[in-house]
PDB file of N, CA and C in Angstrom:
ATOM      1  N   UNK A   1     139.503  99.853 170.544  1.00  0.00           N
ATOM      2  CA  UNK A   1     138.777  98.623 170.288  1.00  0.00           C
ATOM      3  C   UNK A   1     137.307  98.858 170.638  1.00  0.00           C
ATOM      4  N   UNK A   2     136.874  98.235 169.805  1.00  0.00           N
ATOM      5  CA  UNK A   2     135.107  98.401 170.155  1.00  0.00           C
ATOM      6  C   UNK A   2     134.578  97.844 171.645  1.00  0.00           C
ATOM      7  N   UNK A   3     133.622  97.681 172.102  1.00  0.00           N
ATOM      8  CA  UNK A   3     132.723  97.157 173.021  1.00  0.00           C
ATOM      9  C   UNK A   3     132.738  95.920 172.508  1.00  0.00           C
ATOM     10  N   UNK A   4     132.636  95.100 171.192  1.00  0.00           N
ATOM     11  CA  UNK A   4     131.994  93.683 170.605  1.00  0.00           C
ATOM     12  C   UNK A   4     133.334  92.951 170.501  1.00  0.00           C
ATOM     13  N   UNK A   5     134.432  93.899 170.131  1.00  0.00           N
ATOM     14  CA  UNK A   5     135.942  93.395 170.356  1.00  0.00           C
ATOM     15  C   UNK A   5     135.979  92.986 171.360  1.00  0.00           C
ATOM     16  N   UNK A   6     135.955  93.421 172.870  1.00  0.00           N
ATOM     17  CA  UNK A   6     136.370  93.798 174.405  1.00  0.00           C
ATOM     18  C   UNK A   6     135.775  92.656 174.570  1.00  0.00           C
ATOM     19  N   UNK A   7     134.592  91.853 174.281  1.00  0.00           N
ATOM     20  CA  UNK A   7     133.612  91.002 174.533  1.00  0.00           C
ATOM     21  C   UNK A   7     134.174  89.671 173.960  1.00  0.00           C
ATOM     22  N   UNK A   8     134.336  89.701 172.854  1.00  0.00           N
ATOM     23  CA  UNK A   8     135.713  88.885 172.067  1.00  0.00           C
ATOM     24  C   UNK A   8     136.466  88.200 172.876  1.00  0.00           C
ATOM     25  N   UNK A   9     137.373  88.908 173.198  1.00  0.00           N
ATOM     26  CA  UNK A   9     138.447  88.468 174.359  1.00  0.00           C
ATOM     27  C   UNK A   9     138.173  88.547 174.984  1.00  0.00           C
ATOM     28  N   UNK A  10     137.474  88.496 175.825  1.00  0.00           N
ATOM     29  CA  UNK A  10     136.868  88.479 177.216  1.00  0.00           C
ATOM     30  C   UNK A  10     136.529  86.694 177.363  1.00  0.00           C
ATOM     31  N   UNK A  11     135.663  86.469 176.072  1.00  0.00           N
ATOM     32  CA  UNK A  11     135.068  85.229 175.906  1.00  0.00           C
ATOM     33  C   UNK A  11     136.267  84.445 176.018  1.00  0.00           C
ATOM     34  N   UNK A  12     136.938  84.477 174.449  1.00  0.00           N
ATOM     35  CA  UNK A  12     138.053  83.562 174.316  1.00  0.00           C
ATOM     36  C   UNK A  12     138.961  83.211 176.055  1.00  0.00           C
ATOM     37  N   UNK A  13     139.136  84.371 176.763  1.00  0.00           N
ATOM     38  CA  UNK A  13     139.931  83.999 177.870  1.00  0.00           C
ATOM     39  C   UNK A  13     138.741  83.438 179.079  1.00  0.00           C
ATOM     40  N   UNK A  14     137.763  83.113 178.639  1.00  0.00           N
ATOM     41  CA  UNK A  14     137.582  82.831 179.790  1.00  0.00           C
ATOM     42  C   UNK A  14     137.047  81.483 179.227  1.00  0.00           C
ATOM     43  N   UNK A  15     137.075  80.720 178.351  1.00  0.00           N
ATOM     44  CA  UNK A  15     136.947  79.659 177.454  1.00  0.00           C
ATOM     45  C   UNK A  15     138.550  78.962 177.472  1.00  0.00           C
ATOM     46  N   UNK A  16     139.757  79.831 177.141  1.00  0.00           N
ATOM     47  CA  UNK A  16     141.082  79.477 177.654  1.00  0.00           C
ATOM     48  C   UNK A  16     141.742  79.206 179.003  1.00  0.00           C
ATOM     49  N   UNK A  17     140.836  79.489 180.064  1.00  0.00           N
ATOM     50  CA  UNK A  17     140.795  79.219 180.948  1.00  0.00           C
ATOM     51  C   UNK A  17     140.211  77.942 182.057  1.00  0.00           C
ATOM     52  N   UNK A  18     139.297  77.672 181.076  1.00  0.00           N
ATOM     53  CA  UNK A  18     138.441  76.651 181.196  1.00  0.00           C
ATOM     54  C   UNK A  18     137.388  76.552 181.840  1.00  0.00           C
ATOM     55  N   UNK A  19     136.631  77.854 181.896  1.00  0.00           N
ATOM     56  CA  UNK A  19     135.667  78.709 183.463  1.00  0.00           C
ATOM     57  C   UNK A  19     134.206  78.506 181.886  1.00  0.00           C
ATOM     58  N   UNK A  20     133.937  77.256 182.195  1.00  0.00           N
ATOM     59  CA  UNK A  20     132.692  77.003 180.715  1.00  0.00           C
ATOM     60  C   UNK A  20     131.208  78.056 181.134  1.00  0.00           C
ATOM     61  N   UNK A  21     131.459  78.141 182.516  1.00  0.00           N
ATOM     62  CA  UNK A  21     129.819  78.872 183.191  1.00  0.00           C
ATOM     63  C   UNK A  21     130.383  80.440 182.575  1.00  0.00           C
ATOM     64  N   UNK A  22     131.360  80.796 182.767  1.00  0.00           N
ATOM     65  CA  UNK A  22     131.697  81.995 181.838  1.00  0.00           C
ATOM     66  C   UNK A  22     131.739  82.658 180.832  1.00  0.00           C
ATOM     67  N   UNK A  23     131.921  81.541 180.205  1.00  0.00           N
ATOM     68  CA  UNK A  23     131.852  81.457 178.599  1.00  0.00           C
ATOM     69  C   UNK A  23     130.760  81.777 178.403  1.00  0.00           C
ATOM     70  N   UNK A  24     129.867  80.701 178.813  1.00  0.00           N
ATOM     71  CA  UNK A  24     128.359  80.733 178.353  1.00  0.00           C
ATOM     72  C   UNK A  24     127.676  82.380 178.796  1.00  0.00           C
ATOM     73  N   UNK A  25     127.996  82.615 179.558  1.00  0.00           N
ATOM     74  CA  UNK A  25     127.252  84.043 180.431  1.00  0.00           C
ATOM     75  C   UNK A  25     127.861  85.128 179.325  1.00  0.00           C
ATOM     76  N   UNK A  26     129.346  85.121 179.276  1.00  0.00           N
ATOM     77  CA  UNK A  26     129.760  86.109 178.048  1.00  0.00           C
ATOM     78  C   UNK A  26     129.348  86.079 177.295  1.00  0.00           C
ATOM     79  N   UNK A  27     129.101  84.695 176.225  1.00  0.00           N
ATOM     80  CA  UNK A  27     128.402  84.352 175.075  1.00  0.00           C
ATOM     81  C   UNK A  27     127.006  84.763 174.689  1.00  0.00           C
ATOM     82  N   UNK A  28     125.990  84.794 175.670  1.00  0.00           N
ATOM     83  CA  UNK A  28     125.173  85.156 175.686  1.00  0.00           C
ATOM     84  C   UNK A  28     124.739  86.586 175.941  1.00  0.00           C
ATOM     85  N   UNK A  29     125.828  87.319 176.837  1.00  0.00           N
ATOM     86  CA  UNK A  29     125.270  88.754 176.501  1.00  0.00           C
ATOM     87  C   UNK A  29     125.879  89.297 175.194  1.00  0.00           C
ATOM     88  N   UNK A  30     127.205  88.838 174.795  1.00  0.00           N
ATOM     89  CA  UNK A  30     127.595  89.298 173.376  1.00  0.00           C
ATOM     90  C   UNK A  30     126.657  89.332 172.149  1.00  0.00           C
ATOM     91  N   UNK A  31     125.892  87.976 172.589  1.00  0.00           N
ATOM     92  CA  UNK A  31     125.089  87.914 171.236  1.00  0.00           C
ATOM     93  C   UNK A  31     124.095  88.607 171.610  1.00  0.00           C
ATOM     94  N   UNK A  32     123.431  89.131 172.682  1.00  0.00           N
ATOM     95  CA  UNK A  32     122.163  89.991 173.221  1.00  0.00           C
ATOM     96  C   UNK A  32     122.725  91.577 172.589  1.00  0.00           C
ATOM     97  N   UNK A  33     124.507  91.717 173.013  1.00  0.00           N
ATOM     98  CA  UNK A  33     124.654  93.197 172.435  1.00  0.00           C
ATOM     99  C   UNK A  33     124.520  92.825 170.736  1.00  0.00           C
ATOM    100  N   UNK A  34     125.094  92.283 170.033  1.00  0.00           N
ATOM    101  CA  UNK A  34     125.376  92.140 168.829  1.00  0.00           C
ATOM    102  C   UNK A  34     124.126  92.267 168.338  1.00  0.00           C
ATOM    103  N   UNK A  35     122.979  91.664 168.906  1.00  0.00           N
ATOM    104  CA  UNK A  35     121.815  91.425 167.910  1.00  0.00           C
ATOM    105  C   UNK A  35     121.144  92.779 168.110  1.00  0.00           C
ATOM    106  N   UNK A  36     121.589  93.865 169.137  1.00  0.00           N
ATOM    107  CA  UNK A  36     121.108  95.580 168.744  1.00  0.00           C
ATOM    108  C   UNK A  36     121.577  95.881 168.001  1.00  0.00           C
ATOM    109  N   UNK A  37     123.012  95.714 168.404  1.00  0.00           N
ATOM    110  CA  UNK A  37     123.779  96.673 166.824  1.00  0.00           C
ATOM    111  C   UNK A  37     123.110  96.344 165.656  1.00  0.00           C
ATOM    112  N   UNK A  38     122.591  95.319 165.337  1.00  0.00           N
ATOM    113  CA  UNK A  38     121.993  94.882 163.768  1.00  0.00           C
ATOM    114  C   UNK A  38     121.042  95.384 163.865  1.00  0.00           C
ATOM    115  N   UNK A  39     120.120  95.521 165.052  1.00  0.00           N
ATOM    116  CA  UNK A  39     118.812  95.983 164.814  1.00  0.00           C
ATOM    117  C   UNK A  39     118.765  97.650 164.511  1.00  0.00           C
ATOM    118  N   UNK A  40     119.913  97.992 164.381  1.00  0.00           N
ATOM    119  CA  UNK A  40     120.315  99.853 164.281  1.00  0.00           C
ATOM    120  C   UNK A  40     120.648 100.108 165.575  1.00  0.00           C
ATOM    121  N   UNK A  41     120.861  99.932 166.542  1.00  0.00           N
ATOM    122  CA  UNK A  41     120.806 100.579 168.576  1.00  0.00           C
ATOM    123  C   UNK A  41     122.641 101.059 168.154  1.00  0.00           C
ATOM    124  N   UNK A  42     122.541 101.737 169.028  1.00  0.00           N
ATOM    125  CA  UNK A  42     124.156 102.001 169.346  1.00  0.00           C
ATOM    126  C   UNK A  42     124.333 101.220 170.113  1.00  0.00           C
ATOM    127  N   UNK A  43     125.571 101.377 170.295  1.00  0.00           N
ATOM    128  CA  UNK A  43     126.714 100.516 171.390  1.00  0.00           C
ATOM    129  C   UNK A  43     125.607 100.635 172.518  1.00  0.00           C
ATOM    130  N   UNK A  44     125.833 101.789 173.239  1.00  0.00           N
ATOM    131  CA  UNK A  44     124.813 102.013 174.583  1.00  0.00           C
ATOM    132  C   UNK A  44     123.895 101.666 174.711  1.00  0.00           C
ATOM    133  N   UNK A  45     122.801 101.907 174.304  1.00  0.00           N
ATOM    134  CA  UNK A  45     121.481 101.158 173.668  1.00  0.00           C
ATOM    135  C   UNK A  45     121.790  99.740 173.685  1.00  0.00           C
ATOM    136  N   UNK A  46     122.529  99.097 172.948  1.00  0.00           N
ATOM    137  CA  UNK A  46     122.634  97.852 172.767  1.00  0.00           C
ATOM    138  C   UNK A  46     123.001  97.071 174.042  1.00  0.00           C
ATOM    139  N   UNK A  47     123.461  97.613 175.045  1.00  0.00           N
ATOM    140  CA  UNK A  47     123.843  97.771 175.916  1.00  0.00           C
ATOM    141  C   UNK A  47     123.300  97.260 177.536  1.00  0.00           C
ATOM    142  N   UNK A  48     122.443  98.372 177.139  1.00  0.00           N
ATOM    143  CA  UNK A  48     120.836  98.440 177.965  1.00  0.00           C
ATOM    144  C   UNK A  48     120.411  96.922 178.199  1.00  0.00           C
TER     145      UNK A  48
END
């Protein structure tokens, strides 16, 4: 599974859980990694 997968479920369970300060903190670095990968960065890089 990728790094953006792992992040995925990570979110969803901690949103299924009902931990909302979690969510949000996951949510927000997912979309911080996601928006490298688009910009060309690797995983690692994106990472950073």
């Amino acid at each position: 599974m990728t790094r953006s997968g792992e992040e995925h479920i990570a979110i969803v369970n901690a949103a299924a859980s009902g931990d909302a300060e979690l969510t949000a903190e996951l949510t927000r670095r997912q979309l911080i990694h996601s928006r490298g990968i688009r910009a060309g960065w690797t995983e690692d890089e994106a990472d950073a």
